[in-house]
N, C-alpha and C. Protein backbone atom coordinates (compact mmCIF):
# COMPACT_ATOMS: atom_id res chain seq x y z
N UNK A 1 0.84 -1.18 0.00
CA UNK A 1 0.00 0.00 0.00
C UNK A 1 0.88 1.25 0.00
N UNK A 2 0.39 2.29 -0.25
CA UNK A 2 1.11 3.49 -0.26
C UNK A 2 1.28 4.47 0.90
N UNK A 3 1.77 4.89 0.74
CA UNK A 3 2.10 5.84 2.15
C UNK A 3 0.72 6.92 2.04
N UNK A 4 -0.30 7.81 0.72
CA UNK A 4 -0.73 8.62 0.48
C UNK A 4 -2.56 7.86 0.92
N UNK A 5 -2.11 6.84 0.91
CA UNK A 5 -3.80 5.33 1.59
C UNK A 5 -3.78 5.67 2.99
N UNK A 6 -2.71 5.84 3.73
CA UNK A 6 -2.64 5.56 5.23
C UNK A 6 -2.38 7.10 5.92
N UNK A 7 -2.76 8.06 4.91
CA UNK A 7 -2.13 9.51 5.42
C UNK A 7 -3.19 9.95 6.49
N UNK A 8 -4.95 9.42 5.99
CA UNK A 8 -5.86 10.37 6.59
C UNK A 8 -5.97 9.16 7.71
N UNK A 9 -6.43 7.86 7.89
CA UNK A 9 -6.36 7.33 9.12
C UNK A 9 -5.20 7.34 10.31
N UNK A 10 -3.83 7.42 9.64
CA UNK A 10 -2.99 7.88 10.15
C UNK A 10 -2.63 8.95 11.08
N UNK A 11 -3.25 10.14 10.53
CA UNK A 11 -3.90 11.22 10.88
C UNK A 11 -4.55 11.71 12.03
N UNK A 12 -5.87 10.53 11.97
CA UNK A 12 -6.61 10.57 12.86
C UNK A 12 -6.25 9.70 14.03
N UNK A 13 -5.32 8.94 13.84
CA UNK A 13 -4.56 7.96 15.18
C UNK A 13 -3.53 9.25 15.33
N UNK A 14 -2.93 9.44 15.35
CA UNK A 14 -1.99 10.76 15.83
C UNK A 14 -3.08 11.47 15.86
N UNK A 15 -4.32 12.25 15.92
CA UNK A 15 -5.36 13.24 16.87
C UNK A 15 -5.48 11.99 17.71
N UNK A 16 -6.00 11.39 17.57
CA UNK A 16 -6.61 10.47 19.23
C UNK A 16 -5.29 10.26 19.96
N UNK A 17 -4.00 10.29 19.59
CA UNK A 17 -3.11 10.28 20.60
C UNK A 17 -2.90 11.21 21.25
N UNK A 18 -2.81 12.48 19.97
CA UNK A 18 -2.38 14.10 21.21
C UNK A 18 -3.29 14.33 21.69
N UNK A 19 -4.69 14.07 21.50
CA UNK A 19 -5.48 14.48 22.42
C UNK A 19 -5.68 13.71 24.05
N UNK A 20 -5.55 12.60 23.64
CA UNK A 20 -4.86 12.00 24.97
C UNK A 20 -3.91 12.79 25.90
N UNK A 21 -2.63 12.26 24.98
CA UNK A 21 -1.91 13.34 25.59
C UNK A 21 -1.81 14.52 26.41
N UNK A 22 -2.59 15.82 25.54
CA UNK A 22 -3.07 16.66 26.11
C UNK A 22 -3.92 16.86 27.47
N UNK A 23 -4.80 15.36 27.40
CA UNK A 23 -5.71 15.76 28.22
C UNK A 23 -4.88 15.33 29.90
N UNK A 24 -3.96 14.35 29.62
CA UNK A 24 -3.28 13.96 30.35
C UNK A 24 -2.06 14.82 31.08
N UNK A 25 -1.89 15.50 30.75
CA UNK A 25 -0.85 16.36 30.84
C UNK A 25 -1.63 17.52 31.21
N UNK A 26 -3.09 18.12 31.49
CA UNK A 26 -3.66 18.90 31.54
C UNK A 26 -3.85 18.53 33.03
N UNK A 27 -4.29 17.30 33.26
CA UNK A 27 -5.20 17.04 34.66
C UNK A 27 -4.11 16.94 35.64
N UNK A 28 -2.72 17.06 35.25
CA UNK A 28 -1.46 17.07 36.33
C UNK A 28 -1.14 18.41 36.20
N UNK A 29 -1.07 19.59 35.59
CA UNK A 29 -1.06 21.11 36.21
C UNK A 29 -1.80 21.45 35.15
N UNK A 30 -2.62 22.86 36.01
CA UNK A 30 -3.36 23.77 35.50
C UNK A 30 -2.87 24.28 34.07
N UNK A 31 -3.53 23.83 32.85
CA UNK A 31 -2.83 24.75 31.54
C UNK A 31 -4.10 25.54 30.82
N UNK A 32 -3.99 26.58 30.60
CA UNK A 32 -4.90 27.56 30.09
C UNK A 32 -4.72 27.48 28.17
N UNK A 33 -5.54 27.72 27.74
CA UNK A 33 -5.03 28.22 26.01
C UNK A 33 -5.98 27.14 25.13
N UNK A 34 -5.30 27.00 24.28
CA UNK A 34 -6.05 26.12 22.96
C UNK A 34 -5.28 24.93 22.60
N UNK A 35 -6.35 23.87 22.74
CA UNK A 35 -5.36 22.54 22.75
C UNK A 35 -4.58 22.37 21.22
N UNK A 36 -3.94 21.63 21.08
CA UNK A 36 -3.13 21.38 20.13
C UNK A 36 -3.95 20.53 18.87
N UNK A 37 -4.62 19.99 19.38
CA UNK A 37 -5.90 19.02 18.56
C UNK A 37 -6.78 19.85 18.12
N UNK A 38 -7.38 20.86 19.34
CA UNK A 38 -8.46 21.51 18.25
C UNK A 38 -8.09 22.24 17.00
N UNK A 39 -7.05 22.67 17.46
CA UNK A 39 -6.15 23.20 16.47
C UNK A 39 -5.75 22.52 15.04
N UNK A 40 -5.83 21.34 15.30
CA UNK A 40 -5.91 20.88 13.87
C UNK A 40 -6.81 20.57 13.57
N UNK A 41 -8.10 19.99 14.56
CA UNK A 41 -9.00 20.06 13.86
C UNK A 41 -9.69 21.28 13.06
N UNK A 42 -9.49 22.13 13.59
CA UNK A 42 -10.29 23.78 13.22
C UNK A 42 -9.33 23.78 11.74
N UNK A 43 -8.10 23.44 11.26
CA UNK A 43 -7.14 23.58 9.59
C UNK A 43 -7.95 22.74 9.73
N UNK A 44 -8.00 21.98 9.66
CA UNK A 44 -8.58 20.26 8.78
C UNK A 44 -9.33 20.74 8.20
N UNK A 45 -10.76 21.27 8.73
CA UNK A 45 -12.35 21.20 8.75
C UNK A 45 -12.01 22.69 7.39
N UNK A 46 -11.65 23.73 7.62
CA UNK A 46 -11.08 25.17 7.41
C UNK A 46 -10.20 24.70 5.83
N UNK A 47 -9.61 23.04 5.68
CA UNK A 47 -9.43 23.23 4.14
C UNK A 47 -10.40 22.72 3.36
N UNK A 48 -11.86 22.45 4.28
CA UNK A 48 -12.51 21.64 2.87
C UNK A 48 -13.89 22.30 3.01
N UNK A 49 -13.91 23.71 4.25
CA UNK A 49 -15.43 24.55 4.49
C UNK A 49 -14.74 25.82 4.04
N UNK A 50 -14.76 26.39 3.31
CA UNK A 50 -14.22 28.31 3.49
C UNK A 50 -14.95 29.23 4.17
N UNK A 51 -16.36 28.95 4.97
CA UNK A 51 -17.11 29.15 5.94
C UNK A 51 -16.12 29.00 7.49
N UNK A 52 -15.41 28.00 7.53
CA UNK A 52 -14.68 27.70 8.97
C UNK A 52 -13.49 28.50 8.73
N UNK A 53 -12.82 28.70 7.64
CA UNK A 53 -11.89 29.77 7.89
C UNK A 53 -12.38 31.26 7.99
N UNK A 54 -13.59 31.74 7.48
CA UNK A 54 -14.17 33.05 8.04
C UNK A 54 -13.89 32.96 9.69
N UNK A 55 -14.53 31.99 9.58
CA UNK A 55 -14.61 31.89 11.41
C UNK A 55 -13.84 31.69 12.41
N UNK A 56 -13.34 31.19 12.00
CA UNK A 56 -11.43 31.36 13.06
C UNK A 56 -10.94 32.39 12.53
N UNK A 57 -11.09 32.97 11.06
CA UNK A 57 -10.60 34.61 10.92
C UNK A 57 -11.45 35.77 11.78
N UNK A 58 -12.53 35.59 11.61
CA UNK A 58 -13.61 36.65 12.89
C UNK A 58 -13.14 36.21 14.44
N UNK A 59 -12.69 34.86 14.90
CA UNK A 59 -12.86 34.74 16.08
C UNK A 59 -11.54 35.08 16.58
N UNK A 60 -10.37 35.16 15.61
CA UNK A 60 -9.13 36.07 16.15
C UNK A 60 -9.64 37.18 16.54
N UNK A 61 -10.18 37.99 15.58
CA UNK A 61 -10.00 39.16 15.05
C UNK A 61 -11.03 40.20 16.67
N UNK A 62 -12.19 39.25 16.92
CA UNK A 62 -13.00 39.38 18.04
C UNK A 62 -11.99 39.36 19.69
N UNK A 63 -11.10 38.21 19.57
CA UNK A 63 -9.95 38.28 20.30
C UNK A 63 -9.29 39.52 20.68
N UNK A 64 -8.75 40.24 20.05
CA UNK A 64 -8.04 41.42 20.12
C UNK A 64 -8.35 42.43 20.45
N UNK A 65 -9.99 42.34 20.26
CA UNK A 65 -10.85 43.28 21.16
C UNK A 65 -10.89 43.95 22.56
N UNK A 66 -11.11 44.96 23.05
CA UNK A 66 -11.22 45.42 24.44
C UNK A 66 -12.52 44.60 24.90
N UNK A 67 -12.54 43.92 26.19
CA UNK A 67 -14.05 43.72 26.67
C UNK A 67 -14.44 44.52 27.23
N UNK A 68 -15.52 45.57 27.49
CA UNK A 68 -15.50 46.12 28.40
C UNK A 68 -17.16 46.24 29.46
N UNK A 69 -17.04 46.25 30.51
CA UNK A 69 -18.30 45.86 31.30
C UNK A 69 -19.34 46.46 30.96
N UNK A 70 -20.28 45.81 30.92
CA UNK A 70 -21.75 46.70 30.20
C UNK A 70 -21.45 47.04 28.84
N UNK A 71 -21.39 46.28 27.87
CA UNK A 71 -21.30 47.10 26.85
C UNK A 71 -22.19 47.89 26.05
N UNK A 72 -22.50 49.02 25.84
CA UNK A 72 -24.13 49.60 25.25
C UNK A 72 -25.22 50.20 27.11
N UNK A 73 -24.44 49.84 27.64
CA UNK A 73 -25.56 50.41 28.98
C UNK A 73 -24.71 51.63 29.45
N UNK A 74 -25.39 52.46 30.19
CA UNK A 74 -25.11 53.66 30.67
C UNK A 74 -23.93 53.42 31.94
N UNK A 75 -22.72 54.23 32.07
CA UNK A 75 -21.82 53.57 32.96
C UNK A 75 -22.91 53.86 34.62
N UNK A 76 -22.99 53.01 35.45
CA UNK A 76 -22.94 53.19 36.82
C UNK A 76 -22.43 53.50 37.34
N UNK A 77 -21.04 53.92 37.66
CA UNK A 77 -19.99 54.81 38.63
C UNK A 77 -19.29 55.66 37.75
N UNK A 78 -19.20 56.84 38.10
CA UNK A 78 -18.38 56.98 36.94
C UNK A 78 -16.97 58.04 37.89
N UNK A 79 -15.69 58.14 37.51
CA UNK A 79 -15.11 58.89 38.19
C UNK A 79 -14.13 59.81 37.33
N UNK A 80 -14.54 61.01 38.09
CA UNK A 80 -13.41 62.63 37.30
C UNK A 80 -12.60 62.53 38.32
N UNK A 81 -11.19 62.21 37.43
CA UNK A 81 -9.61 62.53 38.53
C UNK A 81 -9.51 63.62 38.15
N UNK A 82 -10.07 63.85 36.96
CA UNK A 82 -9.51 65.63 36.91
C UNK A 82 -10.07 66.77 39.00
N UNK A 83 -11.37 66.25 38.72
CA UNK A 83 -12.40 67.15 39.70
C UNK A 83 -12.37 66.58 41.26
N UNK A 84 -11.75 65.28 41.34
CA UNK A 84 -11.62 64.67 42.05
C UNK A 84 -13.25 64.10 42.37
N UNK A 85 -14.00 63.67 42.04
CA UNK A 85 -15.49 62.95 42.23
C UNK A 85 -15.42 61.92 41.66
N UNK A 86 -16.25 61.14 42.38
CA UNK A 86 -16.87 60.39 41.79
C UNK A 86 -18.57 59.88 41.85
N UNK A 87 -19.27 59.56 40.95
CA UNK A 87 -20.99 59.27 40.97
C UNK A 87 -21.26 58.31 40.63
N UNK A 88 -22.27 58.00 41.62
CA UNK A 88 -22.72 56.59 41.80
C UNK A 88 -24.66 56.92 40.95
N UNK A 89 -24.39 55.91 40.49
CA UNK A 89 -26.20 56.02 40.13
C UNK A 89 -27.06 54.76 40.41
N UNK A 90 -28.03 55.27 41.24
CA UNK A 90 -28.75 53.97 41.34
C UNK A 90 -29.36 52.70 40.23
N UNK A 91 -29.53 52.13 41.01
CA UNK A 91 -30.03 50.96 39.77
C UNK A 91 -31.62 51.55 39.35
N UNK A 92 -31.94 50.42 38.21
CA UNK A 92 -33.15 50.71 37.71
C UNK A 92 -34.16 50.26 38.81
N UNK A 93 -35.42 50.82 39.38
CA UNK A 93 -36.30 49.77 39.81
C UNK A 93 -36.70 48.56 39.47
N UNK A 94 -36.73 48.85 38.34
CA UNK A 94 -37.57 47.04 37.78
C UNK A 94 -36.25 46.41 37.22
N UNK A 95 -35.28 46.69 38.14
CA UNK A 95 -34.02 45.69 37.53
C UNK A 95 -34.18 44.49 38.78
N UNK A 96 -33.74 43.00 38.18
CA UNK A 96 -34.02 42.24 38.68
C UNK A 96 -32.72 41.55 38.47
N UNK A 97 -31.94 41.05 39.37
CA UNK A 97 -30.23 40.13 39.25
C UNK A 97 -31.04 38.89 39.64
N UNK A 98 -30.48 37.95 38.96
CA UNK A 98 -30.88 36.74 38.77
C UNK A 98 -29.89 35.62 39.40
């Protein structure tokens, strides 16, 4: 058989190993980030959808973004270092925290 027969099952036995791997090596110290597997899965999928590469291109791109609290609502505290103040505003009445 050829080496180009055994490339994609091949493939997929090396993902079921690093993901092992990974997961193993995860549950003995705390690791934060993006596993190494999804990561190929997300190219894999991304050379045969051009829909999935939009989307890991938007979901960088969303990445780099500021988050910032409330986004679109009126700030609740707000503070002048110039004036030295700061204002507090009450909540809405019919606001309800869940």
């Amino acid at each position: 058989m050829t080496l180009l027969e055994w490339s994609i099952p091949g493939g997929m036995v090396l993902l079921v190993a690093v993901g092992i791997f990974e997961l193993w090596r995860e549950s003995r110290r705390k690791r934060t980030g993006k596993r190494l597997s999804a990561t190929y899965v997300d190219e894999v999928t991304a050379m045969f959808y051009g829909t999935k590469r939009m989307e890991l291109n938007h979901r960088d791109s969303v990445e780099m973004l500021r988050e910032e609290e409330d986004d679109g609502a009126p700030p609740r505290f707000g503070v002048d270092l110039d004036r030295g103040t700061v204002s507090i505003r009450p909540r809405d009445p019919g606001f309800r925290s869940e």
